[in-house]
C-alpha atoms as a PDB file:
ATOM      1  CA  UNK A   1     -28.485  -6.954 -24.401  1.00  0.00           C
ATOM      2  CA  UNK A   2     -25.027  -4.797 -24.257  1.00  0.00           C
ATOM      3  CA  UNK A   3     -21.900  -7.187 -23.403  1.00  0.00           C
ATOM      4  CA  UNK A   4     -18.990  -5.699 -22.399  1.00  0.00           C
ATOM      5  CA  UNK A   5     -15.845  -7.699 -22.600  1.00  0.00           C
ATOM      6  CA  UNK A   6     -12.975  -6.685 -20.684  1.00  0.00           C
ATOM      7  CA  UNK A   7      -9.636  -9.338 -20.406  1.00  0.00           C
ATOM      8  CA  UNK A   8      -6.982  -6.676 -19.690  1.00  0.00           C
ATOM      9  CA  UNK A   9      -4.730  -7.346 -16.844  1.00  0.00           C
ATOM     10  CA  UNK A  10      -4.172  -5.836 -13.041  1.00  0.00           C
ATOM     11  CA  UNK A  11      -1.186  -4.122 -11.897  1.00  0.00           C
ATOM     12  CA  UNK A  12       0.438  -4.095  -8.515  1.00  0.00           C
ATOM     13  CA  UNK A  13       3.079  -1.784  -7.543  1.00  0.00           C
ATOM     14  CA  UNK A  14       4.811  -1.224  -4.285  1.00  0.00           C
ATOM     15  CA  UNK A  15       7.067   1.851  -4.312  1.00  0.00           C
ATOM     16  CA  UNK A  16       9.682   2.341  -1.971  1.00  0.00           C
ATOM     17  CA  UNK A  17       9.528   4.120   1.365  1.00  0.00           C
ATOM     18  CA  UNK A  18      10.288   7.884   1.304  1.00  0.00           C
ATOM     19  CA  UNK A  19       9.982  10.355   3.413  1.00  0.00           C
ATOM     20  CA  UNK A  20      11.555  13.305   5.950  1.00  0.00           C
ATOM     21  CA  UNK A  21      15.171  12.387   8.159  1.00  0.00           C
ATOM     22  CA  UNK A  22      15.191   9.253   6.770  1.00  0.00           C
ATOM     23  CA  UNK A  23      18.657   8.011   6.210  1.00  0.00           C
ATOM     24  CA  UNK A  24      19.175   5.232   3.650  1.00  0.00           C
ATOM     25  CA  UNK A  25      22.486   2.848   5.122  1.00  0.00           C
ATOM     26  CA  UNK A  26      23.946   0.758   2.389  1.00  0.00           C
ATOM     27  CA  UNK A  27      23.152  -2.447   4.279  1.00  0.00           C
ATOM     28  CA  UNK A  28      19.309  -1.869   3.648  1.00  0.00           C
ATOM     29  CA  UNK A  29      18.093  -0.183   6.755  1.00  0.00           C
ATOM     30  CA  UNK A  30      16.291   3.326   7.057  1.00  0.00           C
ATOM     31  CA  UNK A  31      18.015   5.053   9.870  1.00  0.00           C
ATOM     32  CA  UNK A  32      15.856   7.562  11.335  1.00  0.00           C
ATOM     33  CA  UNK A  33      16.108  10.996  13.188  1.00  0.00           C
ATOM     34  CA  UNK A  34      13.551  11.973  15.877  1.00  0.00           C
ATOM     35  CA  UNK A  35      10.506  13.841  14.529  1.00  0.00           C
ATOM     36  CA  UNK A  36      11.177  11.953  11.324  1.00  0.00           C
ATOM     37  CA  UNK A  37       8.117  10.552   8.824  1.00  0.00           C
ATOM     38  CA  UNK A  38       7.215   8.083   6.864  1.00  0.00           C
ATOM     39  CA  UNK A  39       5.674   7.826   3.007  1.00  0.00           C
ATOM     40  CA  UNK A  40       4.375   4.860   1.624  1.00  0.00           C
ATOM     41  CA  UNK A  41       3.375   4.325  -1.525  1.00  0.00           C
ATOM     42  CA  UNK A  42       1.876   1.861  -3.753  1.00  0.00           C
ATOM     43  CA  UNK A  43      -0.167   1.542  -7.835  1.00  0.00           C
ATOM     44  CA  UNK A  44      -3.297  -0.206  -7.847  1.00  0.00           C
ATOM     45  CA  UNK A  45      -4.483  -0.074 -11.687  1.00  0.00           C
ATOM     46  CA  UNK A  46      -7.030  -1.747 -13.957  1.00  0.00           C
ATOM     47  CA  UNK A  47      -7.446   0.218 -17.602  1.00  0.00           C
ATOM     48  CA  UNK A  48     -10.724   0.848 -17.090  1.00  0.00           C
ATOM     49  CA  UNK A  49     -11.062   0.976 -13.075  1.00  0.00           C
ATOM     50  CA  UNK A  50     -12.747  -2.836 -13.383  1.00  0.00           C
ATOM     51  CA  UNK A  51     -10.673  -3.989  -9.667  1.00  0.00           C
ATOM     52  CA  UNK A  52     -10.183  -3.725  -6.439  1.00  0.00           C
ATOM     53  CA  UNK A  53      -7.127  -3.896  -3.720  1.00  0.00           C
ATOM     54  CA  UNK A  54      -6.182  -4.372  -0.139  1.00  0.00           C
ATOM     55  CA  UNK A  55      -2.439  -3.124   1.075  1.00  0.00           C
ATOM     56  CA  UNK A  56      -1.278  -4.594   4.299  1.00  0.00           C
ATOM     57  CA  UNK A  57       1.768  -3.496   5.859  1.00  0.00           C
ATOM     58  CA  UNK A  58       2.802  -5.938   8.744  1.00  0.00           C
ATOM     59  CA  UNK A  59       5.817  -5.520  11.255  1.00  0.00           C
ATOM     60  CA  UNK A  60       7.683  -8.684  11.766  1.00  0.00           C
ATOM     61  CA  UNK A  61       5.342 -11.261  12.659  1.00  0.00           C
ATOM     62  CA  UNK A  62       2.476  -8.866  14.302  1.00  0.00           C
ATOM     63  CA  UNK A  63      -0.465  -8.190  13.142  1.00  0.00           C
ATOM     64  CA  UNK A  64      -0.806  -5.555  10.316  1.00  0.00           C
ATOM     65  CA  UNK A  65      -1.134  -2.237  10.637  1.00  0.00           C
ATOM     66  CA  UNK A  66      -4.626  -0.856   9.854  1.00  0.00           C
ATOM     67  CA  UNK A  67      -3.865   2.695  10.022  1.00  0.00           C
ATOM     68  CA  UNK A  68      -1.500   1.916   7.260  1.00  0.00           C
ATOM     69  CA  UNK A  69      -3.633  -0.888   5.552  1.00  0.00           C
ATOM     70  CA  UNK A  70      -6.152  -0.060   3.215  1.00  0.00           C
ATOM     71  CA  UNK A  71      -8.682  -1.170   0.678  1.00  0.00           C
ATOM     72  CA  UNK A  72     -10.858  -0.299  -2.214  1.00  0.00           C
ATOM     73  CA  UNK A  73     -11.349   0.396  -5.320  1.00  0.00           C
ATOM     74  CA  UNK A  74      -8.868   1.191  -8.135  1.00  0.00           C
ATOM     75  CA  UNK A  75     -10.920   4.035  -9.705  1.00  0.00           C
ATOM     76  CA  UNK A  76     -11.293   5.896  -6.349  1.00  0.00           C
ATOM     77  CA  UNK A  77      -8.828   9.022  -5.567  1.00  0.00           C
ATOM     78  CA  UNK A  78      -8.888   8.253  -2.072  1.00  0.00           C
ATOM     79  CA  UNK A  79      -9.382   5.489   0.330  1.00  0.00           C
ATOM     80  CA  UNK A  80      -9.389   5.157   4.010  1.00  0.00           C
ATOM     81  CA  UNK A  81      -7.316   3.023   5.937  1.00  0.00           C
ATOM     82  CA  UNK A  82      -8.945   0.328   7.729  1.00  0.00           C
ATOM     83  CA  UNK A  83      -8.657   2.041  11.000  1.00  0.00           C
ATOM     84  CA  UNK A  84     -11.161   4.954  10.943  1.00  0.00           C
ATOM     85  CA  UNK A  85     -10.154   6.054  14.751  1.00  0.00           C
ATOM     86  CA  UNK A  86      -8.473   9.702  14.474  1.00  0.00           C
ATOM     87  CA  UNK A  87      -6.072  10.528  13.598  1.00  0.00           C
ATOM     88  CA  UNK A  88      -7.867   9.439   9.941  1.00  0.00           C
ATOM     89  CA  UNK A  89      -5.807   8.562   7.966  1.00  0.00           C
ATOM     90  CA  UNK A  90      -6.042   8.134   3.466  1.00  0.00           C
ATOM     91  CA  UNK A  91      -4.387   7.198   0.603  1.00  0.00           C
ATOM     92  CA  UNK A  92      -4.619   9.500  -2.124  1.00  0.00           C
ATOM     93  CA  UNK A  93      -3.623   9.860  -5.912  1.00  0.00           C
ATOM     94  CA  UNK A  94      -3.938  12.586  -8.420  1.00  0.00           C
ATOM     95  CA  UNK A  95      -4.860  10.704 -11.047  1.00  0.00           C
ATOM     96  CA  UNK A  96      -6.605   7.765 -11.803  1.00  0.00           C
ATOM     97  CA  UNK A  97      -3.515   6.212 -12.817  1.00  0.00           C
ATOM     98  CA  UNK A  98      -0.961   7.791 -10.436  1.00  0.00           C
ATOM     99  CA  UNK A  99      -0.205   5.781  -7.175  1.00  0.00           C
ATOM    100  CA  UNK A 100      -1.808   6.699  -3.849  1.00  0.00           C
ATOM    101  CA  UNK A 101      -0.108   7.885  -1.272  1.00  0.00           C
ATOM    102  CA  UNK A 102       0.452   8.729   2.612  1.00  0.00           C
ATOM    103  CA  UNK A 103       2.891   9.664   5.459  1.00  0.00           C
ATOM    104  CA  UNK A 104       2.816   8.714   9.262  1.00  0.00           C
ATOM    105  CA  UNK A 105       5.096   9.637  11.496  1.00  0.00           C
ATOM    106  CA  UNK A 106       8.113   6.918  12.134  1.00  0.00           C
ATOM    107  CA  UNK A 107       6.983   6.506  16.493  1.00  0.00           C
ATOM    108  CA  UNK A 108       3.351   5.647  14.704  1.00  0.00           C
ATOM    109  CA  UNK A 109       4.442   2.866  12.486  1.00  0.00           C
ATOM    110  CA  UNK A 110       6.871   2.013  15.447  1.00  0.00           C
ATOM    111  CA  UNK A 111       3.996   1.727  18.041  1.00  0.00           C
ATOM    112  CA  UNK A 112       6.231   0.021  21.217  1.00  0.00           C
ATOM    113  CA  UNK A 113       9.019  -0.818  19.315  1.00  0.00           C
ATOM    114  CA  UNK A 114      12.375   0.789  18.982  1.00  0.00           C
ATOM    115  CA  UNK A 115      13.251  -0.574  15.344  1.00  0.00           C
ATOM    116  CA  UNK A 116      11.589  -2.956  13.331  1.00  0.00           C
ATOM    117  CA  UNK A 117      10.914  -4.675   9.918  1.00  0.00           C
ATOM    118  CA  UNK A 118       7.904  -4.613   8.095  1.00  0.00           C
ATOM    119  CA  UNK A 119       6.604  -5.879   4.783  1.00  0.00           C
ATOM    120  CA  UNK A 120       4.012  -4.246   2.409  1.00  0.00           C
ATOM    121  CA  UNK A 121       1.582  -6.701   0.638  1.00  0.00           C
ATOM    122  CA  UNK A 122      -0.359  -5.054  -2.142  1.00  0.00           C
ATOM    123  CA  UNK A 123      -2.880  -7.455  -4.298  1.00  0.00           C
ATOM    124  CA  UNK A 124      -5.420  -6.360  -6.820  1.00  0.00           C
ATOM    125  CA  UNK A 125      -8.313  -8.325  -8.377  1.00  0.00           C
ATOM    126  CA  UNK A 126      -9.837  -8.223 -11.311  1.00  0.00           C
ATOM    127  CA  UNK A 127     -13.718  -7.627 -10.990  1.00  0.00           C
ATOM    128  CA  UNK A 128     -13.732  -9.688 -14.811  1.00  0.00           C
ATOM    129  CA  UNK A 129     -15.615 -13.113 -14.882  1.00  0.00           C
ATOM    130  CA  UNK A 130     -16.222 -15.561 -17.834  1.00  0.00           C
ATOM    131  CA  UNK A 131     -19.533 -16.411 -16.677  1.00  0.00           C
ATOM    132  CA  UNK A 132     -18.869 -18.926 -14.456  1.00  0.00           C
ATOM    133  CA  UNK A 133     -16.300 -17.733 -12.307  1.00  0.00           C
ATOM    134  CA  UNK A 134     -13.569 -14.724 -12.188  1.00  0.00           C
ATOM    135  CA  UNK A 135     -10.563 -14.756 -14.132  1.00  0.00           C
ATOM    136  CA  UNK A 136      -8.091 -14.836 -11.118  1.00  0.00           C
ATOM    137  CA  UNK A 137      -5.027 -14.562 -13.486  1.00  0.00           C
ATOM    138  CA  UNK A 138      -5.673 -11.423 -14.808  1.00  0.00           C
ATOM    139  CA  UNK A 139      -4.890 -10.187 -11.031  1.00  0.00           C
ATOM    140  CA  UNK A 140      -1.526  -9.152  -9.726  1.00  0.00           C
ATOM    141  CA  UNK A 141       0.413  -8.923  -6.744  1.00  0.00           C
ATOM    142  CA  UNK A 142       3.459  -6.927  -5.582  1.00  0.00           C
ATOM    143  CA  UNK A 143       5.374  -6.708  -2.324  1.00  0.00           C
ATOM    144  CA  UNK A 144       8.206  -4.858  -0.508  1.00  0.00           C
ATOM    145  CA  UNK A 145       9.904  -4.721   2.878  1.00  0.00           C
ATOM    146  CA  UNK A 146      12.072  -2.210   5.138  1.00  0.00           C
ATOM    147  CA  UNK A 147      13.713  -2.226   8.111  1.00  0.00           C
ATOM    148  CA  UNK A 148      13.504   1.243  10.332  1.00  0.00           C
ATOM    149  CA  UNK A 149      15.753   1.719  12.915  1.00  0.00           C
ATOM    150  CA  UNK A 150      17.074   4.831  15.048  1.00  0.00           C
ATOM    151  CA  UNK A 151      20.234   6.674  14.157  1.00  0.00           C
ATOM    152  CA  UNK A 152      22.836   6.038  16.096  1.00  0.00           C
END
């Protein structure tokens, strides 16, 4: 019988938005020009891949975003967004423990809306159990927000 006993912890990261004519205003908004884009980012990590994640980015009080939302596993280079209509979208990290990344244009995070605030949700779980059930607090969670509005 091989037992393999594994009680390290998650980690959740949400990195700040980056990205191409964004403007940074010292009030906390992202000003943007047209044509401008988007990079979110986020680290999903267990030391030895043993977890999994979802990252939902919402605006305001809609529903999330699912070409921005994904889900999967942390040992996996790259992972689809939930919305598998083109344009396809998928996070992607060099390294197993490098954070995955993507860009979408501003106008498609925007959909109908001229500015808006969203919030990024990442949570991993541990795939770990004791036998009886899974140790929940070796999970973690991180979250972030920004605000996007035009340049005036």
């Amino acid at each position: 019988m091989v037992l393999r006993i594994d009680n390290n912890c998650c980690s959740a990261e949400v990195n700040p938005i980056t990205g191409t004519r964004l403007h940074i205003t010292p009030c906390g908004f992202i000003e943007f020009d047209p044509g401008a884009s988007a990079t979110l980012s986020f680290k999903a990590n267990h030391p030895n891949g043993f977890a999994s994640f979802n990252f939902s980015v919402k605006p305001g009080t809609r529903p999330e975003i699912t070409e921005a939302s994904a889900y999967g596993l942390v040992s996996t280079l790259s992972v689809d967004t939930k919305n598998p209509a083109p344009p396809a979208y998928a996070y992607t990290k060099p390294t197993i423990t490098s954070s995955y990344s993507e860009s979408f244009g501003v106008g498609e995070l925007l959909d109908n809306c001229t500015r808006a605030a969203f919030s990024e949700a990442l949570h991993v779980w541990t795939k770990t159990t004791d036998g009886y059930g899974r140790l929940w607090h070796l999970d973690a969670f991180d979250h972030d927000a920004f605000a996007l509005s035009p340049t005036p």
